[in-house]
N, C-alpha and C. Protein backbone atom coordinates (compact mmCIF):
# COMPACT_ATOMS: atom_id res chain seq x y z
N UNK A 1 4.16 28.01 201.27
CA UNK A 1 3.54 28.59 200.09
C UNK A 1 2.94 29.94 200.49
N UNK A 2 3.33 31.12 199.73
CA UNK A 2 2.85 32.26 199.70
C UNK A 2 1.36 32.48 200.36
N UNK A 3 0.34 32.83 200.86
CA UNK A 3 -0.73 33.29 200.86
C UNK A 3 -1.18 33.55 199.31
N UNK A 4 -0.65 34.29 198.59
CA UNK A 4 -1.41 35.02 197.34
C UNK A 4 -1.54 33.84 196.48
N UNK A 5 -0.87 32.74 196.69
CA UNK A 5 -0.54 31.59 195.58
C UNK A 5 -1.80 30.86 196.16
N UNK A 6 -1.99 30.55 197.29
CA UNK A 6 -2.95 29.50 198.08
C UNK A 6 -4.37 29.95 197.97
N UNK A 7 -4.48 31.81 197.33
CA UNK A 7 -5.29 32.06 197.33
C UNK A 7 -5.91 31.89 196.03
N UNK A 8 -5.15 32.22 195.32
CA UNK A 8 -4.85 31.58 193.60
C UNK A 8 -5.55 30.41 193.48
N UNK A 9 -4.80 29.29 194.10
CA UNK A 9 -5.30 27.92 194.17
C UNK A 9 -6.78 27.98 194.62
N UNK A 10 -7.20 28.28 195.41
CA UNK A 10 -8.54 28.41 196.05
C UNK A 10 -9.87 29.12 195.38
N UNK A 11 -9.06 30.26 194.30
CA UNK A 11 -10.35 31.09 193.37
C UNK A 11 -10.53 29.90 192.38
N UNK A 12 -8.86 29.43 192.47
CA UNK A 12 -10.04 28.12 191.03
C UNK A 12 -10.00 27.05 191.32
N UNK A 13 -10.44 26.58 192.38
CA UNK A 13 -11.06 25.24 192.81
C UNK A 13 -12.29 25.67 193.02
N UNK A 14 -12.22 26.64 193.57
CA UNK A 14 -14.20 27.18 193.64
C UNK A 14 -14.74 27.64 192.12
N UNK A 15 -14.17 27.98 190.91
CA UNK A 15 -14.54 28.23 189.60
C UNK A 15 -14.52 27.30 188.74
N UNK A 16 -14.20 26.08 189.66
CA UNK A 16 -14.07 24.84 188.63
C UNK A 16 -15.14 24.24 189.63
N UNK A 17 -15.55 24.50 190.70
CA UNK A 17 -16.29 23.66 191.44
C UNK A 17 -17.90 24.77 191.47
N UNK A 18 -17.83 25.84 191.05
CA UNK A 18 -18.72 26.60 190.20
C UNK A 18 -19.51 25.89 188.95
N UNK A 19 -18.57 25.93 188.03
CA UNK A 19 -18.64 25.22 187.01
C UNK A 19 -19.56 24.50 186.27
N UNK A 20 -19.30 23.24 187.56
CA UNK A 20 -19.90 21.96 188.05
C UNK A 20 -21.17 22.18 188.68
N UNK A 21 -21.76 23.16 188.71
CA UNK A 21 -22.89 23.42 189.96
C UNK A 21 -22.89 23.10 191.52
N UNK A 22 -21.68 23.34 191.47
CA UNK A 22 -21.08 22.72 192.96
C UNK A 22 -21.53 21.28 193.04
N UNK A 23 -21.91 20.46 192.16
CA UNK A 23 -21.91 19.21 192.41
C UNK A 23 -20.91 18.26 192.58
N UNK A 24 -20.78 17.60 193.70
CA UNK A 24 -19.90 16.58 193.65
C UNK A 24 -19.83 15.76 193.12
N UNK A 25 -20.31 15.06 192.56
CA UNK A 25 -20.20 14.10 191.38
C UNK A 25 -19.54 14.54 190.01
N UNK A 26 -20.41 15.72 189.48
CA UNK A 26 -19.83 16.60 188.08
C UNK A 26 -18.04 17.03 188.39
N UNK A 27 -18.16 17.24 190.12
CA UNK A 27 -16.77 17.46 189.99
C UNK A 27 -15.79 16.52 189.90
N UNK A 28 -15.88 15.63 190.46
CA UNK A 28 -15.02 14.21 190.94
C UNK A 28 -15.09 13.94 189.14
N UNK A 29 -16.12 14.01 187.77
CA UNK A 29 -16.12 13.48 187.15
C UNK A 29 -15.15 14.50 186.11
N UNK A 30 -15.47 15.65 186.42
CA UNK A 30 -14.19 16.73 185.68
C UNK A 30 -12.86 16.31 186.31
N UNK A 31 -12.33 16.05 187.47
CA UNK A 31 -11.00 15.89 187.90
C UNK A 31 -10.62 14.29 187.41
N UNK A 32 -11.41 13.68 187.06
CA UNK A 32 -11.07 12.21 186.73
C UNK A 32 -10.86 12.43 185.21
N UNK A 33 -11.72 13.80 184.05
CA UNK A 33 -11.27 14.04 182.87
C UNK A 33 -10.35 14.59 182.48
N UNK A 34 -9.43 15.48 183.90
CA UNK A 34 -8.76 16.26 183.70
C UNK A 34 -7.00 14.94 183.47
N UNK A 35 -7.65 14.10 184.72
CA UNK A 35 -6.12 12.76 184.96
C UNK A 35 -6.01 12.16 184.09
N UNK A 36 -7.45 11.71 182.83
CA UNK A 36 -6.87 11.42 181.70
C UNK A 36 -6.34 11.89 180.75
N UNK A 37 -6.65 13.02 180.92
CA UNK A 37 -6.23 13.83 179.91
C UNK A 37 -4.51 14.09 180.09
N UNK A 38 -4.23 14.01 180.83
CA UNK A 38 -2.87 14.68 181.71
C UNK A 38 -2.16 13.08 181.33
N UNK A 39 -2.82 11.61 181.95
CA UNK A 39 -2.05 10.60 181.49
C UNK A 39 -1.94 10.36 179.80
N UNK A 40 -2.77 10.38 178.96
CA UNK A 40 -2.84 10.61 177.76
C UNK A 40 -1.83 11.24 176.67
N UNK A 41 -0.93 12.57 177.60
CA UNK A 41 -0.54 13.53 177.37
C UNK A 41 1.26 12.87 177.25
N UNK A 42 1.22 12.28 178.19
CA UNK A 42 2.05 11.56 178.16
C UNK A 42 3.65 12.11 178.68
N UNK A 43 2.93 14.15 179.44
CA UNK A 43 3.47 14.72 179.79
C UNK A 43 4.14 14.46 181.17
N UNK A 44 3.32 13.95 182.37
CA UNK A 44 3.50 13.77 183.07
C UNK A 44 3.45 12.11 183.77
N UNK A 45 4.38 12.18 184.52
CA UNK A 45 4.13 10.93 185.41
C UNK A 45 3.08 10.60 186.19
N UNK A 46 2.30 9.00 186.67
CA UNK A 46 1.53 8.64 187.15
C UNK A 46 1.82 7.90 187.93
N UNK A 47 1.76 7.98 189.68
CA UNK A 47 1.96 6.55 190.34
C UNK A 47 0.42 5.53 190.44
N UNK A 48 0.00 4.70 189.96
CA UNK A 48 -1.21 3.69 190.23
C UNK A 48 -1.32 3.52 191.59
N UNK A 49 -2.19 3.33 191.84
CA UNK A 49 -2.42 2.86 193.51
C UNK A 49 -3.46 2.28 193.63
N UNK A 50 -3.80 1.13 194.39
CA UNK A 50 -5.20 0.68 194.80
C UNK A 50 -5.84 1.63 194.88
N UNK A 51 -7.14 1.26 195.13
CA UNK A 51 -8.58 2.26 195.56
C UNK A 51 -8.52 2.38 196.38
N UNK A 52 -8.12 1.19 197.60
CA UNK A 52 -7.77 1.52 198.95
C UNK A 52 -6.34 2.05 199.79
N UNK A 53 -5.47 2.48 199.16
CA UNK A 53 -4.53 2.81 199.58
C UNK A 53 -3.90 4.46 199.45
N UNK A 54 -4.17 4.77 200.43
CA UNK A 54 -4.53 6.17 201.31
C UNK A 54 -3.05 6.97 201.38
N UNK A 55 -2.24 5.86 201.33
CA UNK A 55 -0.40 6.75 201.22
C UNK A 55 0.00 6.92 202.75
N UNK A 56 -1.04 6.33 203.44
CA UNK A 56 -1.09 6.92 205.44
C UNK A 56 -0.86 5.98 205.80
N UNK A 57 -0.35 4.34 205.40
CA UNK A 57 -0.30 3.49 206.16
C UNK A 57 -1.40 2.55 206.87
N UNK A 58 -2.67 3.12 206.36
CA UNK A 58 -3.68 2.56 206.68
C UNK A 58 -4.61 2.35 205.99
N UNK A 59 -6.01 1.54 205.90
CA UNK A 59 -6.88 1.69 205.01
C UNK A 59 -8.41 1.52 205.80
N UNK A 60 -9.16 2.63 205.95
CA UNK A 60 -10.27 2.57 206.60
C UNK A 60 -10.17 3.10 208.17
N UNK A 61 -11.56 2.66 209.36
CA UNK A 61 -11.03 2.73 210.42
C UNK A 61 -9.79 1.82 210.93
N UNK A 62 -9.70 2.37 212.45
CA UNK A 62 -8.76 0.96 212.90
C UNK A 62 -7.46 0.80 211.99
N UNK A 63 -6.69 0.09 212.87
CA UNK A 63 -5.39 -0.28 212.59
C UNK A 63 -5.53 -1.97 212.19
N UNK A 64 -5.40 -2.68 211.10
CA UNK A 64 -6.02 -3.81 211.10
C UNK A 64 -4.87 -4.89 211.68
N UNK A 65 -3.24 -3.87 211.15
CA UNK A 65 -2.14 -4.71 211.83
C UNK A 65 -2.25 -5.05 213.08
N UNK A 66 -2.65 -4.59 214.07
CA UNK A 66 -2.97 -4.55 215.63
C UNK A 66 -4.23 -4.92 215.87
N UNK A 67 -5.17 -4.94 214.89
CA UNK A 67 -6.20 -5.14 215.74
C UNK A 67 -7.15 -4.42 216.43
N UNK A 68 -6.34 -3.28 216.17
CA UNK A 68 -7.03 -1.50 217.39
C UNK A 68 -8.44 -1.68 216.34
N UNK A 69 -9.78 -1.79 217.12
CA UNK A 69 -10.73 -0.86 216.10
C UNK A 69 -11.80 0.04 216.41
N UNK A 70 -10.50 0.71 217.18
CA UNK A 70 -10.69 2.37 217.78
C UNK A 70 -10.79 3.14 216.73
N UNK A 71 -12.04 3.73 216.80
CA UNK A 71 -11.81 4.75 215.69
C UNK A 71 -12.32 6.61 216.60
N UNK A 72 -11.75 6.29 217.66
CA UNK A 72 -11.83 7.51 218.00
C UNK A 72 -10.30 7.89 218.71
N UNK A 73 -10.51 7.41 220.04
CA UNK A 73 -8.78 7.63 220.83
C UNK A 73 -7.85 6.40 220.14
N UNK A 74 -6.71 6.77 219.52
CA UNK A 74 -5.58 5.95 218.83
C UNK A 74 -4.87 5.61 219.81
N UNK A 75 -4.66 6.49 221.06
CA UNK A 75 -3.71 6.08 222.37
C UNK A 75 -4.32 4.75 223.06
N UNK A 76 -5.73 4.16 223.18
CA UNK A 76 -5.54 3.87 224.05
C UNK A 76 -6.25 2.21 223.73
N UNK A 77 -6.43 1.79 222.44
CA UNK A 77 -6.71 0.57 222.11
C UNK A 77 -7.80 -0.22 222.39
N UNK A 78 -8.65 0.47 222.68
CA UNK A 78 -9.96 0.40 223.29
C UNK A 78 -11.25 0.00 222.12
N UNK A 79 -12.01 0.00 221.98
CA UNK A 79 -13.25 -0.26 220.83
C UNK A 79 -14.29 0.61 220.90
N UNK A 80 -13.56 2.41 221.55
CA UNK A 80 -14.65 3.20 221.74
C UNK A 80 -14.95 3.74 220.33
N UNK A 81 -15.75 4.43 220.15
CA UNK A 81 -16.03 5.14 218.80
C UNK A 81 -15.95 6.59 218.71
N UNK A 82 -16.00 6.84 219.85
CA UNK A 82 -14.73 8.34 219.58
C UNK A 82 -16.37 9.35 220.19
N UNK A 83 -17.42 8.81 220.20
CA UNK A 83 -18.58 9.74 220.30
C UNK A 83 -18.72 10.52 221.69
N UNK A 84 -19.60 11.58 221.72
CA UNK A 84 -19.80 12.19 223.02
C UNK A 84 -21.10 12.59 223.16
N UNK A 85 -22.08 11.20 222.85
CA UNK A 85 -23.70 11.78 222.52
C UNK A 85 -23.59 10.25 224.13
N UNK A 86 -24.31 10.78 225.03
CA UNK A 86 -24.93 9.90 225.91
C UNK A 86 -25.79 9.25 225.38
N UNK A 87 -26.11 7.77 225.86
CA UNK A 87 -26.86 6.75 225.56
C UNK A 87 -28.34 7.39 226.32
């Protein structure tokens, strides 16, 4: 994607997130008015998805298929937490 387009994209996510008073909530609650509006419309397609399902194959820390609940190094299956603050 172009630069000038990404930049495009970016003046109005910050003028819609302006808007909002940069609040996150007001925003999450405009982008949730915008998906009904858009499903409503009947213009576009919708895939449903759980609340928990991320499209990554995973949901949360850890790998729950394996068991890993590494949530820092993925290589090495361990139960570290990924931190670098000494005890």
């Amino acid at each position: 994607m172009p630069d000038d387009e990404i930049a495009e994209i970016r003046r109005i996510r910050h003028r819609i997130s302006e808007e909002c008073g940069h609040d996150i909530h007001r925003i999450a609650q405009y982008y949730r008015q915008v998906e009904e509006e858009l499903r409503e419309s009947g213009e576009f397609r919708f895939e449903d998805r759980s609340p928990d399902d991320t499209g990554y194959g995973y949901v949360g820390y850890g790998d729950t298929d394996t068991g890993d609940t590494d949530t820092g190094d993925t290589d090495t299956g361990d139960t570290d937490t990924g931190s670098t603050l000494d005890s």
